[in-house]
N, C-alpha and C. Protein backbone atom coordinates (compact mmCIF):
# COMPACT_ATOMS: atom_id res chain seq x y z
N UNK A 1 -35.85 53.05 47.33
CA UNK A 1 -36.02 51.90 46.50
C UNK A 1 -36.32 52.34 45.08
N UNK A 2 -35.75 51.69 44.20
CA UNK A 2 -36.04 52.05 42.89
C UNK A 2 -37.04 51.52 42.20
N UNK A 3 -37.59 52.85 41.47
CA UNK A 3 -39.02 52.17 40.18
C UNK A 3 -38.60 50.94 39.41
N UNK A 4 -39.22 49.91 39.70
CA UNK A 4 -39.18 48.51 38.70
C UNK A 4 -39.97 48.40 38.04
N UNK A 5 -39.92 48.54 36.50
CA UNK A 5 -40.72 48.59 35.86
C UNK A 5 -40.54 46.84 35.18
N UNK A 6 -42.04 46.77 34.96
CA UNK A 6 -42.42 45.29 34.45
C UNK A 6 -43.25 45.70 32.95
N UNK A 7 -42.63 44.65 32.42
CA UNK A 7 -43.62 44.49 30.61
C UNK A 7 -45.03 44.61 30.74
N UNK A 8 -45.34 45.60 29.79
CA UNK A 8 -46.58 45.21 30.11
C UNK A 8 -47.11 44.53 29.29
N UNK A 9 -48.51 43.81 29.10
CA UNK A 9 -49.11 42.98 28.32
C UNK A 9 -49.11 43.17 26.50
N UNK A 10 -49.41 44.78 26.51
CA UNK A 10 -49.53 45.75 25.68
C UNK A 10 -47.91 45.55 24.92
N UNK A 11 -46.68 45.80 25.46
CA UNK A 11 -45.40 45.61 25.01
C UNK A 11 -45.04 44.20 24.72
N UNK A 12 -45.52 43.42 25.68
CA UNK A 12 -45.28 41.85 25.36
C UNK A 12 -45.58 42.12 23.68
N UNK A 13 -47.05 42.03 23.10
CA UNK A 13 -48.04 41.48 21.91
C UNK A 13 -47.05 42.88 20.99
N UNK A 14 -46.54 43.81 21.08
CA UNK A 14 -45.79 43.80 20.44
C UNK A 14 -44.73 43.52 20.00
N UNK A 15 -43.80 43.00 20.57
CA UNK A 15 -42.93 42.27 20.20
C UNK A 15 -43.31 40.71 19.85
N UNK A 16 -44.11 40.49 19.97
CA UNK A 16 -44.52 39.53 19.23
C UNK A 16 -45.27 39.74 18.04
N UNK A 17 -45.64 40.40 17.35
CA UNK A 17 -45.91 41.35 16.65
C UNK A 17 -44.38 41.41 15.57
N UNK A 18 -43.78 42.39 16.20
CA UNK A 18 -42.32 42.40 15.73
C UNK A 18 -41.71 41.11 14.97
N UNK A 19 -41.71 39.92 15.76
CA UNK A 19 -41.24 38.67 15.86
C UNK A 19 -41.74 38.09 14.32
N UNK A 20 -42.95 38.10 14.56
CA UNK A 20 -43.96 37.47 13.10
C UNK A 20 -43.80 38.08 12.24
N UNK A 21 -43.67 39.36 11.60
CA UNK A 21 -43.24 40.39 10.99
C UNK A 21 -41.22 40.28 9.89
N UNK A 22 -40.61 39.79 11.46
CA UNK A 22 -39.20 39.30 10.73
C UNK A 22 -39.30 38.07 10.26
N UNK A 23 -40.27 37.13 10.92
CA UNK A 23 -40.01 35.77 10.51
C UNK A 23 -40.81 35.59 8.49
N UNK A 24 -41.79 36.47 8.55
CA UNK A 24 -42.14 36.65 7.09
C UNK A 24 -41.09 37.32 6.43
N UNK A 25 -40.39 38.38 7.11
CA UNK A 25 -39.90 38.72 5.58
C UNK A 25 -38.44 37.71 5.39
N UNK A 26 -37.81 36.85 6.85
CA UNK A 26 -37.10 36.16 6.80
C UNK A 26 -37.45 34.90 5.30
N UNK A 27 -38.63 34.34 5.46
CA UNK A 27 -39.37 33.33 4.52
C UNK A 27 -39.69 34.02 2.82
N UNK A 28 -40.32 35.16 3.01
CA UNK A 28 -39.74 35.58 1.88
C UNK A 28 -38.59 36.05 1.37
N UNK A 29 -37.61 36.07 1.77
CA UNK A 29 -36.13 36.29 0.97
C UNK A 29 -35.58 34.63 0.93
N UNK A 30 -36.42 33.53 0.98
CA UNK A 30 -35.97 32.06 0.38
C UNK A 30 -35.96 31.32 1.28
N UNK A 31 -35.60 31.86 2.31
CA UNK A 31 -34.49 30.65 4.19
C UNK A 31 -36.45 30.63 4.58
N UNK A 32 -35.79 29.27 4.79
CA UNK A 32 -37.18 28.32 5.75
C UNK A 32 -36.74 28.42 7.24
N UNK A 33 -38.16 28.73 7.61
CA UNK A 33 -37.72 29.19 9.05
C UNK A 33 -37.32 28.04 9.88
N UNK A 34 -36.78 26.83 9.35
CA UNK A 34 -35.94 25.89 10.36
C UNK A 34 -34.69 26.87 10.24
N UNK A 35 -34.00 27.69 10.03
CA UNK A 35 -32.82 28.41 9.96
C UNK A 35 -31.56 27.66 9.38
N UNK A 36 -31.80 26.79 8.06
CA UNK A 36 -30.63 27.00 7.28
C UNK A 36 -31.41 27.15 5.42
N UNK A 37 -30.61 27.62 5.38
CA UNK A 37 -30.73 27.80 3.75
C UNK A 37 -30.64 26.62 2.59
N UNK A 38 -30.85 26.81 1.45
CA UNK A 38 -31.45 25.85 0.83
C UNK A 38 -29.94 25.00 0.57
N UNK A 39 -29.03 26.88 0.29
CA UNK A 39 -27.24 26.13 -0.44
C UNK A 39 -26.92 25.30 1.12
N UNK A 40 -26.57 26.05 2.37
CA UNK A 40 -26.61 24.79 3.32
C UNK A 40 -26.53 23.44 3.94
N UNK A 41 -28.09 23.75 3.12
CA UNK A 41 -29.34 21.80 3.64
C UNK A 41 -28.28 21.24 2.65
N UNK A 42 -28.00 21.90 1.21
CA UNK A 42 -27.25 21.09 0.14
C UNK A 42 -26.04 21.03 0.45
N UNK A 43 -25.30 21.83 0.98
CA UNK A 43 -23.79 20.98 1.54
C UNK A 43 -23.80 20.04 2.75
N UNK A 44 -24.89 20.67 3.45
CA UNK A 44 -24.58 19.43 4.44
C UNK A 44 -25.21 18.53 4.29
N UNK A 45 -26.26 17.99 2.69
CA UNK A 45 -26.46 16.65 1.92
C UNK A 45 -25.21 15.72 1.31
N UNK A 46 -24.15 16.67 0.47
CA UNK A 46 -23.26 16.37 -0.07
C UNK A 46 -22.22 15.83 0.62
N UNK A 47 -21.91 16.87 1.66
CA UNK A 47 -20.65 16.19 2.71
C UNK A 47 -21.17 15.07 3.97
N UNK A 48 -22.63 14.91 4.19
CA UNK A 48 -22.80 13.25 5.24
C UNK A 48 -22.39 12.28 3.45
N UNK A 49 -22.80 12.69 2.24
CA UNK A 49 -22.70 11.64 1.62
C UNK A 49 -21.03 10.98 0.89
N UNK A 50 -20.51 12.85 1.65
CA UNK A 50 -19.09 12.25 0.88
C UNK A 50 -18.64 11.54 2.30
N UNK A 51 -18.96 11.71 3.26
CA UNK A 51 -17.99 10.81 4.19
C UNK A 51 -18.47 9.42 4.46
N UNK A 52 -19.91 9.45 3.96
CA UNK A 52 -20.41 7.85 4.02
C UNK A 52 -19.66 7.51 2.85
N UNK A 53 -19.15 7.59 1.55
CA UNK A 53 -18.82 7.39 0.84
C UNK A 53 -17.41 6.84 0.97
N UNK A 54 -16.33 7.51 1.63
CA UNK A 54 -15.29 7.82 1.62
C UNK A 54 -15.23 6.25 3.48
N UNK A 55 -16.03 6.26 4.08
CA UNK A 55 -16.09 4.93 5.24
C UNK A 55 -16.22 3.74 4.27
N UNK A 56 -16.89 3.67 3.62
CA UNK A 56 -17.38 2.88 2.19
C UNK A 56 -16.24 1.98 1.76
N UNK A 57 -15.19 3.21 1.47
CA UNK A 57 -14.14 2.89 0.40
C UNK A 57 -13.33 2.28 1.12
N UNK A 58 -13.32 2.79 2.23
CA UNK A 58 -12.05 2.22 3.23
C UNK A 58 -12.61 0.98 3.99
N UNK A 59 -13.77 0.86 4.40
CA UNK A 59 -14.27 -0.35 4.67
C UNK A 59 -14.07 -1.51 3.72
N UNK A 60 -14.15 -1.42 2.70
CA UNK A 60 -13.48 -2.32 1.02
C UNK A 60 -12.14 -2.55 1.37
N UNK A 61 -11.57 -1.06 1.54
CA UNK A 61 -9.83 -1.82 1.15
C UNK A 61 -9.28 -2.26 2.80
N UNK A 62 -10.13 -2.43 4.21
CA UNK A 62 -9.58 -2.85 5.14
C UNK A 62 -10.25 -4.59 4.68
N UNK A 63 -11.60 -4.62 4.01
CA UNK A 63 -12.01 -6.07 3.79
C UNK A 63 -11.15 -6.85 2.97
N UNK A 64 -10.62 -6.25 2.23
CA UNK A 64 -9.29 -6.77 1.19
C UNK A 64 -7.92 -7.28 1.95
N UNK A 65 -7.87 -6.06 2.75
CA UNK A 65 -6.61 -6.29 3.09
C UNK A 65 -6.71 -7.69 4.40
N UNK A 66 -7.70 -7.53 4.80
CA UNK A 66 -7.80 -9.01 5.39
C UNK A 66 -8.41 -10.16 5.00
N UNK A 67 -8.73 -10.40 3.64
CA UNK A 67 -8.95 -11.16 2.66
C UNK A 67 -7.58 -12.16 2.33
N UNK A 68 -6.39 -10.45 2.05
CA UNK A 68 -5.47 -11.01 1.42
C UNK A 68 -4.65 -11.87 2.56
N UNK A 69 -4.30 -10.96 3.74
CA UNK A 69 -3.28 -11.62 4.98
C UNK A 69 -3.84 -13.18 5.10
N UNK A 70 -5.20 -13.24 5.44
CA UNK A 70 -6.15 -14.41 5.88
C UNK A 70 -5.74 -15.45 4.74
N UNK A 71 -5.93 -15.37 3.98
CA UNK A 71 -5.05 -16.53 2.32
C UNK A 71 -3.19 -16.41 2.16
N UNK A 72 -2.71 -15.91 3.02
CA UNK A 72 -1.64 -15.86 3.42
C UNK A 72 -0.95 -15.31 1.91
N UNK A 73 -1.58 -14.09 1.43
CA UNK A 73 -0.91 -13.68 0.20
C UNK A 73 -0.41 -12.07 0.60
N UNK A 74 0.41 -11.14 -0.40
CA UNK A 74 0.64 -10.16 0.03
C UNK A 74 -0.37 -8.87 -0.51
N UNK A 75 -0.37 -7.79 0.17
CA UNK A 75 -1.98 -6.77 -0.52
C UNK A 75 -1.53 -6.10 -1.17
N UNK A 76 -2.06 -5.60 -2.03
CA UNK A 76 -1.96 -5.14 -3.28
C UNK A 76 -3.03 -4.02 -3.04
N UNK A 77 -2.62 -2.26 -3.05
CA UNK A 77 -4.00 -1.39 -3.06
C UNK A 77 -3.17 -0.35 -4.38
N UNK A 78 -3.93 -0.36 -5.19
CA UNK A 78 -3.81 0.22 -6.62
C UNK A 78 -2.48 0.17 -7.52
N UNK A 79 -1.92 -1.24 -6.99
CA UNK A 79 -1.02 -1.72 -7.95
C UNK A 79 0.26 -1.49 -7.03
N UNK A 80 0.24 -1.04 -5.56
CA UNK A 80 1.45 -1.32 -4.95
C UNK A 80 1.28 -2.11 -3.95
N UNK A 81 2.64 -2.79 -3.95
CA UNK A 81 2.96 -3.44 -2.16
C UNK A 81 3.57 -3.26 -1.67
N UNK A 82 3.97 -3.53 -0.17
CA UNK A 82 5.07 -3.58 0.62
C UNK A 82 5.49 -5.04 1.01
N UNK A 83 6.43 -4.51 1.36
CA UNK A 83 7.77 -6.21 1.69
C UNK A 83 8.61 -5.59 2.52
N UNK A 84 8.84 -6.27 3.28
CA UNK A 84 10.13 -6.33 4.21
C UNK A 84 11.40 -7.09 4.21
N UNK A 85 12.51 -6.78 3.70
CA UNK A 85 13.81 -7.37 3.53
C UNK A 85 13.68 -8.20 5.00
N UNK A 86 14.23 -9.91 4.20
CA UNK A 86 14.41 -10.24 5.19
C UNK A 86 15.76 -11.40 5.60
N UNK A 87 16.36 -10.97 4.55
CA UNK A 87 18.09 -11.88 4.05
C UNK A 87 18.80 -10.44 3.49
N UNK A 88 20.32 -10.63 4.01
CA UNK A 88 20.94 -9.95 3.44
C UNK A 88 21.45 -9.31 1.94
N UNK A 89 20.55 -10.43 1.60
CA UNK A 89 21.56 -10.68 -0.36
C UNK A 89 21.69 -9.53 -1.21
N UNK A 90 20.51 -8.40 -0.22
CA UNK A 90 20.47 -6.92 -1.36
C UNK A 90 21.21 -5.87 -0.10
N UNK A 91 22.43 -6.17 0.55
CA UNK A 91 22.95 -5.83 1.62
C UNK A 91 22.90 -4.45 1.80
N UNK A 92 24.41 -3.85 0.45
CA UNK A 92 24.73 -2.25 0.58
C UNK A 92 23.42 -1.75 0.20
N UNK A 93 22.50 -2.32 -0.29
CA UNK A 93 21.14 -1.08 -1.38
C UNK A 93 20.02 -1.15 -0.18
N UNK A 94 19.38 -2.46 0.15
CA UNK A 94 18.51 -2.45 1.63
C UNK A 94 18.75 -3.57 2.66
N UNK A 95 18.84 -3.08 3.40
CA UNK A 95 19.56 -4.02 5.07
C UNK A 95 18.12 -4.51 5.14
N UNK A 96 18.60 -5.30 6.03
CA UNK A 96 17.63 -6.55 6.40
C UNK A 96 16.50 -5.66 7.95
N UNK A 97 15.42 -5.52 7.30
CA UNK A 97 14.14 -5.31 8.32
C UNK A 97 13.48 -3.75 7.61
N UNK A 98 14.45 -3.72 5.97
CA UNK A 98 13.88 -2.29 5.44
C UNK A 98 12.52 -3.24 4.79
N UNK A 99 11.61 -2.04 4.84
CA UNK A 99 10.32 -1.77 4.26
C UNK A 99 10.28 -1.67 2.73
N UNK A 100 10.22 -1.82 1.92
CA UNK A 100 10.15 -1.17 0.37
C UNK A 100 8.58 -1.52 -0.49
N UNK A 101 8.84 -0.43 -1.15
CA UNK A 101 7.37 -0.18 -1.67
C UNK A 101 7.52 -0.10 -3.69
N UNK A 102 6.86 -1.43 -3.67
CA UNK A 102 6.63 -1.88 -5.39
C UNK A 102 5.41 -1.82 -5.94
N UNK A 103 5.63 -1.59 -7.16
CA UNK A 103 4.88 -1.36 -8.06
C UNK A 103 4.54 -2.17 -9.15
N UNK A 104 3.73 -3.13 -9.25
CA UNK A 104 3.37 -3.73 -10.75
C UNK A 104 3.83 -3.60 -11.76
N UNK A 105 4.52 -4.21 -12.50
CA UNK A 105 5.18 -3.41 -14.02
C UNK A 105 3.50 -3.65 -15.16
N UNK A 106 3.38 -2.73 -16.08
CA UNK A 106 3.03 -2.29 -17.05
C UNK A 106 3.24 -3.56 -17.78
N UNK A 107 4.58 -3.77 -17.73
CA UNK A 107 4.86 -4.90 -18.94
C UNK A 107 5.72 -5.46 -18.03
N UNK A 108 5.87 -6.50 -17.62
CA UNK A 108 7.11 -7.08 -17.18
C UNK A 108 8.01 -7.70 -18.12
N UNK A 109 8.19 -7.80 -19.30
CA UNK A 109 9.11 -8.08 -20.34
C UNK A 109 9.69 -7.01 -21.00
N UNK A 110 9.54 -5.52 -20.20
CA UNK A 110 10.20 -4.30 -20.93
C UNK A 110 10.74 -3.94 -19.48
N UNK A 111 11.11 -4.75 -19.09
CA UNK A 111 12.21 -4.05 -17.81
C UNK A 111 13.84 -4.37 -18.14
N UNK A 112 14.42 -3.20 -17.79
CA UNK A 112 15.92 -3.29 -17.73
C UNK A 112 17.15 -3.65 -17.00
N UNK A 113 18.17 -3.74 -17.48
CA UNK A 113 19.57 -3.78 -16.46
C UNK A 113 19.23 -2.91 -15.34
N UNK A 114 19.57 -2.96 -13.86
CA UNK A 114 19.76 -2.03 -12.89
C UNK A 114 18.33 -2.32 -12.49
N UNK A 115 17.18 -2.31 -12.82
CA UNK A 115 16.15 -2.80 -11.96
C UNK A 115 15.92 -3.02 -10.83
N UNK A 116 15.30 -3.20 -9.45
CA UNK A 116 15.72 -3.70 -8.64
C UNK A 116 14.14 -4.06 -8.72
N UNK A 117 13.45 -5.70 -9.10
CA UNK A 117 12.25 -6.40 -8.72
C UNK A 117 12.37 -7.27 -7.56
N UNK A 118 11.13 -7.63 -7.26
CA UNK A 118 10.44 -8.54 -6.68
C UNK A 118 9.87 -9.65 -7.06
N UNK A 119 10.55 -10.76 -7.04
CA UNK A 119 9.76 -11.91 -8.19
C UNK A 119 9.47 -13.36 -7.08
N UNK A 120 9.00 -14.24 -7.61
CA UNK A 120 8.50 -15.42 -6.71
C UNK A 120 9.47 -16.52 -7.44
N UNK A 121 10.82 -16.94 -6.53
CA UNK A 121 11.62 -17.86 -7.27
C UNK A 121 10.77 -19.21 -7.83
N UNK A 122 11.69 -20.15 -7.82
CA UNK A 122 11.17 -21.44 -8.59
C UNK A 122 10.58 -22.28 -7.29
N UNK A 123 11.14 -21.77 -6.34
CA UNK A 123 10.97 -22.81 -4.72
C UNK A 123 10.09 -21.85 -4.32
N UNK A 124 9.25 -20.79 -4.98
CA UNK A 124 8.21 -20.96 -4.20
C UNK A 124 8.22 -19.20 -3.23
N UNK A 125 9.56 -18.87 -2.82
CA UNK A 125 10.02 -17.94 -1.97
C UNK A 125 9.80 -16.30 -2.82
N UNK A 126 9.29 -15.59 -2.25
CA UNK A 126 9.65 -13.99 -2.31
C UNK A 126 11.02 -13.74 -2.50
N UNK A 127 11.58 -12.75 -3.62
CA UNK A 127 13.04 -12.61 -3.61
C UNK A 127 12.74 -11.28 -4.30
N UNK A 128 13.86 -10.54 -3.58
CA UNK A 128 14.29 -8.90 -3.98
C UNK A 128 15.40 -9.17 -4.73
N UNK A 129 15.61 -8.78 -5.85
CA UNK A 129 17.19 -9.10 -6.57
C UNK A 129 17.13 -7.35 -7.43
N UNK A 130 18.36 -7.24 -8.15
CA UNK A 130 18.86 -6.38 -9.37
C UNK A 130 18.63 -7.09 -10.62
N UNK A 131 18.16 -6.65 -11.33
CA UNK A 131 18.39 -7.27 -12.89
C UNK A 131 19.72 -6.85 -13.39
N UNK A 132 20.65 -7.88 -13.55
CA UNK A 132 22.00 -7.33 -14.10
C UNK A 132 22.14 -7.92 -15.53
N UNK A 133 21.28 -8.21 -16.17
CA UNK A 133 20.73 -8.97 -17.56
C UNK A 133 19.85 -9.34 -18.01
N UNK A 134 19.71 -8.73 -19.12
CA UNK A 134 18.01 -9.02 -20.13
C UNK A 134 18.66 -10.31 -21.05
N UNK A 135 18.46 -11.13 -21.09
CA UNK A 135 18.36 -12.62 -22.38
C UNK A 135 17.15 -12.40 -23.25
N UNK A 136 17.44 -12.54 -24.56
CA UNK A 136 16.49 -12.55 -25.48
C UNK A 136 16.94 -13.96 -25.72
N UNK A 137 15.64 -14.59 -26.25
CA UNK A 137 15.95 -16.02 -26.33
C UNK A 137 15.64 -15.98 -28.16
N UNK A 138 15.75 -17.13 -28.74
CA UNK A 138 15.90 -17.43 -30.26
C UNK A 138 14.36 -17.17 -30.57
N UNK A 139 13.47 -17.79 -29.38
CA UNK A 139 11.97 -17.34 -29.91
C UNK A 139 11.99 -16.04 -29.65
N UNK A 140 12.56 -15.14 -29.57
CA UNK A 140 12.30 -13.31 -29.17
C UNK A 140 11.62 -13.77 -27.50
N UNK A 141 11.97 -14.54 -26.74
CA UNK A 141 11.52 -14.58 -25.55
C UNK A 141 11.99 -13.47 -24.22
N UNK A 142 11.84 -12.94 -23.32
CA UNK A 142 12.74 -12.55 -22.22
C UNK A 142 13.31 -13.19 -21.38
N UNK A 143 13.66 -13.10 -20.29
CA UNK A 143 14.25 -13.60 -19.53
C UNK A 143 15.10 -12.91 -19.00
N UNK A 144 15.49 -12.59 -17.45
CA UNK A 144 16.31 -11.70 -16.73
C UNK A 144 17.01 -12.61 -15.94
N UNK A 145 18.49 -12.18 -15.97
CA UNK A 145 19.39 -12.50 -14.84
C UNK A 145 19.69 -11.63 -13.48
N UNK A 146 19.37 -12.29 -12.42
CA UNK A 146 19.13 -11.41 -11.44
C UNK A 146 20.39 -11.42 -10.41
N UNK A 147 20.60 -11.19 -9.15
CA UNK A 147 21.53 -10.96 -8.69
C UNK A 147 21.66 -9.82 -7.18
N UNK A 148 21.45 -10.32 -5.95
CA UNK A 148 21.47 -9.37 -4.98
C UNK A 148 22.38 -8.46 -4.66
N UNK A 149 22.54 -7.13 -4.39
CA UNK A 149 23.57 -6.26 -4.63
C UNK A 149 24.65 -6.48 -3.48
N UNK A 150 24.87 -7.68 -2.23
CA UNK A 150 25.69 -7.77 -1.68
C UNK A 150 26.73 -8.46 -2.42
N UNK A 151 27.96 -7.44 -2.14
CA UNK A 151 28.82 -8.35 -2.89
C UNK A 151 29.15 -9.61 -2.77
N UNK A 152 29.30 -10.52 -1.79
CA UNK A 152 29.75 -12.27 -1.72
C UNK A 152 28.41 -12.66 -2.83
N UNK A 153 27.46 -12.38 -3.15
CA UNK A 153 26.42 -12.71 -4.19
C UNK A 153 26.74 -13.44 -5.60
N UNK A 154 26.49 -14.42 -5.75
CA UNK A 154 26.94 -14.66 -7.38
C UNK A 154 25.47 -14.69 -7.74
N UNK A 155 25.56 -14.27 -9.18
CA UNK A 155 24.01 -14.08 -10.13
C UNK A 155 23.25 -15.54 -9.98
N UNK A 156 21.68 -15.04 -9.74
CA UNK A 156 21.02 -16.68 -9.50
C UNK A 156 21.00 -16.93 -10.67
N UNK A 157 20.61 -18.64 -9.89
CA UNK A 157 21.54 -19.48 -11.04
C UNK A 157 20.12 -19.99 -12.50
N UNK A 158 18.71 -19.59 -11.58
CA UNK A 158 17.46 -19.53 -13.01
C UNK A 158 17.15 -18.14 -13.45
N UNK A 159 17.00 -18.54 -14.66
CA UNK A 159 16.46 -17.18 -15.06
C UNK A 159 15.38 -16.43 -14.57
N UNK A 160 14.96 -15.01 -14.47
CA UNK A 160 14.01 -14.98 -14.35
C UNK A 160 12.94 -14.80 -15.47
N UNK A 161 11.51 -15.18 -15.44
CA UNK A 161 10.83 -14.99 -16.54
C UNK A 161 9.74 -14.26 -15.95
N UNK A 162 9.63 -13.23 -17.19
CA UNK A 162 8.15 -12.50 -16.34
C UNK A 162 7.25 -12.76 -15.76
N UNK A 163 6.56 -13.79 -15.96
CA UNK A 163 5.29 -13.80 -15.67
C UNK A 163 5.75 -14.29 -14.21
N UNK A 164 7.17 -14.32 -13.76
CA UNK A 164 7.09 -14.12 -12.06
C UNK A 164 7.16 -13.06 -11.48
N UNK A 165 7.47 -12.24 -12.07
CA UNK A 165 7.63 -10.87 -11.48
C UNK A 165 6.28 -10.42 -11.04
N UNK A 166 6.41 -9.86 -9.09
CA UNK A 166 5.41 -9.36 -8.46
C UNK A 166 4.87 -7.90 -8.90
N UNK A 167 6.96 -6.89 -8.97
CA UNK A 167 6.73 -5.68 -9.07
C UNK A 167 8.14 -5.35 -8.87
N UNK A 168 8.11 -3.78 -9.27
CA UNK A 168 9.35 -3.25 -9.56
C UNK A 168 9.53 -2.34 -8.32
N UNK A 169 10.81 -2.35 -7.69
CA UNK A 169 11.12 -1.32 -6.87
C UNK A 169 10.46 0.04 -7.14
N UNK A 170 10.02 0.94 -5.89
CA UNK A 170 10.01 1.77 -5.87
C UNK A 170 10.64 2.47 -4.76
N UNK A 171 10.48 2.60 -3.96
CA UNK A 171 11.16 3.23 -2.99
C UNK A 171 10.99 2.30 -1.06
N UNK A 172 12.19 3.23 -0.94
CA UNK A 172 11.90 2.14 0.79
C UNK A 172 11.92 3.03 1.15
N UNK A 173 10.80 2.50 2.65
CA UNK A 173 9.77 2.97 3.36
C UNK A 173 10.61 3.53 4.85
N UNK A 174 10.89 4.46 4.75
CA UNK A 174 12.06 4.98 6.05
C UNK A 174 11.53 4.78 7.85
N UNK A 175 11.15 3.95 7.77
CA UNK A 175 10.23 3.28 9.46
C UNK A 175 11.23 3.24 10.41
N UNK A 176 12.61 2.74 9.87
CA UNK A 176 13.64 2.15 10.92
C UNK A 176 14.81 3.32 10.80
C-alpha cells in the first residue's frame, strides 16, 4: 500500500499565506480584487449603455412605424419609403408587386425630365409616373408632366405640382 500523504496544518496556513501576499500585490498594481479592471468595469459601462441606447432607438422607429400604418399613412425613416407597384402603367421599368425605395426631394421644384417620382394625384391615389416635362409657368411657377413608362400610356392629363410630390425614385427592392 502506498504512503498517502495529507496537508498538513502547517502547509495549509501557508498557502494561505501565499494567497494574501498575491492578492496585495494584485491590489497594488490598480485591479480590485472583484477581478476586473478599472478599463473593463468602463467598457462594460459603455457597451450595457450603447445597447440600451441602440433598443431605445429602435423602440422609437418600431413606435413610428406603427403610428404611421395605424393613421393609414406610409413610413417615412430618414427621408425614405417604400411602395409597392400596384398597376401596370410603369410596366417595362417596374412590374406590378415590385418594391421600390424613395427618397424625399431636397427641392421638389428642381427635379428633371426622366425622373421617375411618387406623387399623390388629384383623386387622392399614390402614383409612380416618369417626368417627361418640366412647365415653367408665366409666374416662374413649376409644374411636371408625368407619364407611366408602359407604352399604351398617354401623359396624365394634370399637371404635376410639387408640393405633391412624396419622393423621388431610388431604387427597387429585389424581394420577388
Amino acid at each position: 500500500m502506498p504512503d498517502i500523504q495529507f496537508t498538513t496544518d502547517e502547509q495549509i496556513k501557508e498557502m494561505r499565506e501565499e494567497l494574501k501576499k498575491a492578492r496585495q500585490r494584485l491590489d497594488a498594481s490598480g485591479k480590485k480584487s472583484g477581478g476586473y479592471s478599472r478599463s473593463k468595469k468602463a467598457f462594460k459601462v459603455v457597451s450595457t449603455a450603447s445597447f440600451i441606447l441602440i433598443i431605445v432607438i429602435l423602440l422609437g422607429i418600431l413606435g413610428s412605424v406603427l403610428m404611421a400604418k395605424s393613421n393609414g399613412e406610409s413610413v417615412a425613416l430618414f427621408g425614405y419609403r417604400l411602395y409597392v407597384i400596384e398597376s401596370g402603367s410603369m410596366g417595362s421599368t417596374l412590374e406590378v408587386g415590385a418594391v421600390i425605395l424613395v427618397k424625399t426631394p431636397e427641392d421638389s421644384s428642381a427635379l428633371k425630365v426622366d425622373d421617375i417620382v411618387t406623387f399623390t394625384s388629384l383623386s387622392g391615389s399614390t402614383v409612380t409616373h416618369r417626368i417627361i416635362k418640366v412647365v415653367v409657368g408665366e409666374d416662374d411657377s413649376i409644374s411636371y408632366i408625368t407619364k407611366g413608362d408602359n407604352p399604351i400610356n398617354s401623359a396624365d392629363v394634370d399637371p404635376l405640382t410639387p408640393d405633391r410630390i412624396i419622393g423621388v425614385f431610388v431604387a427597387k427592392i429585389p424581394l420577388t
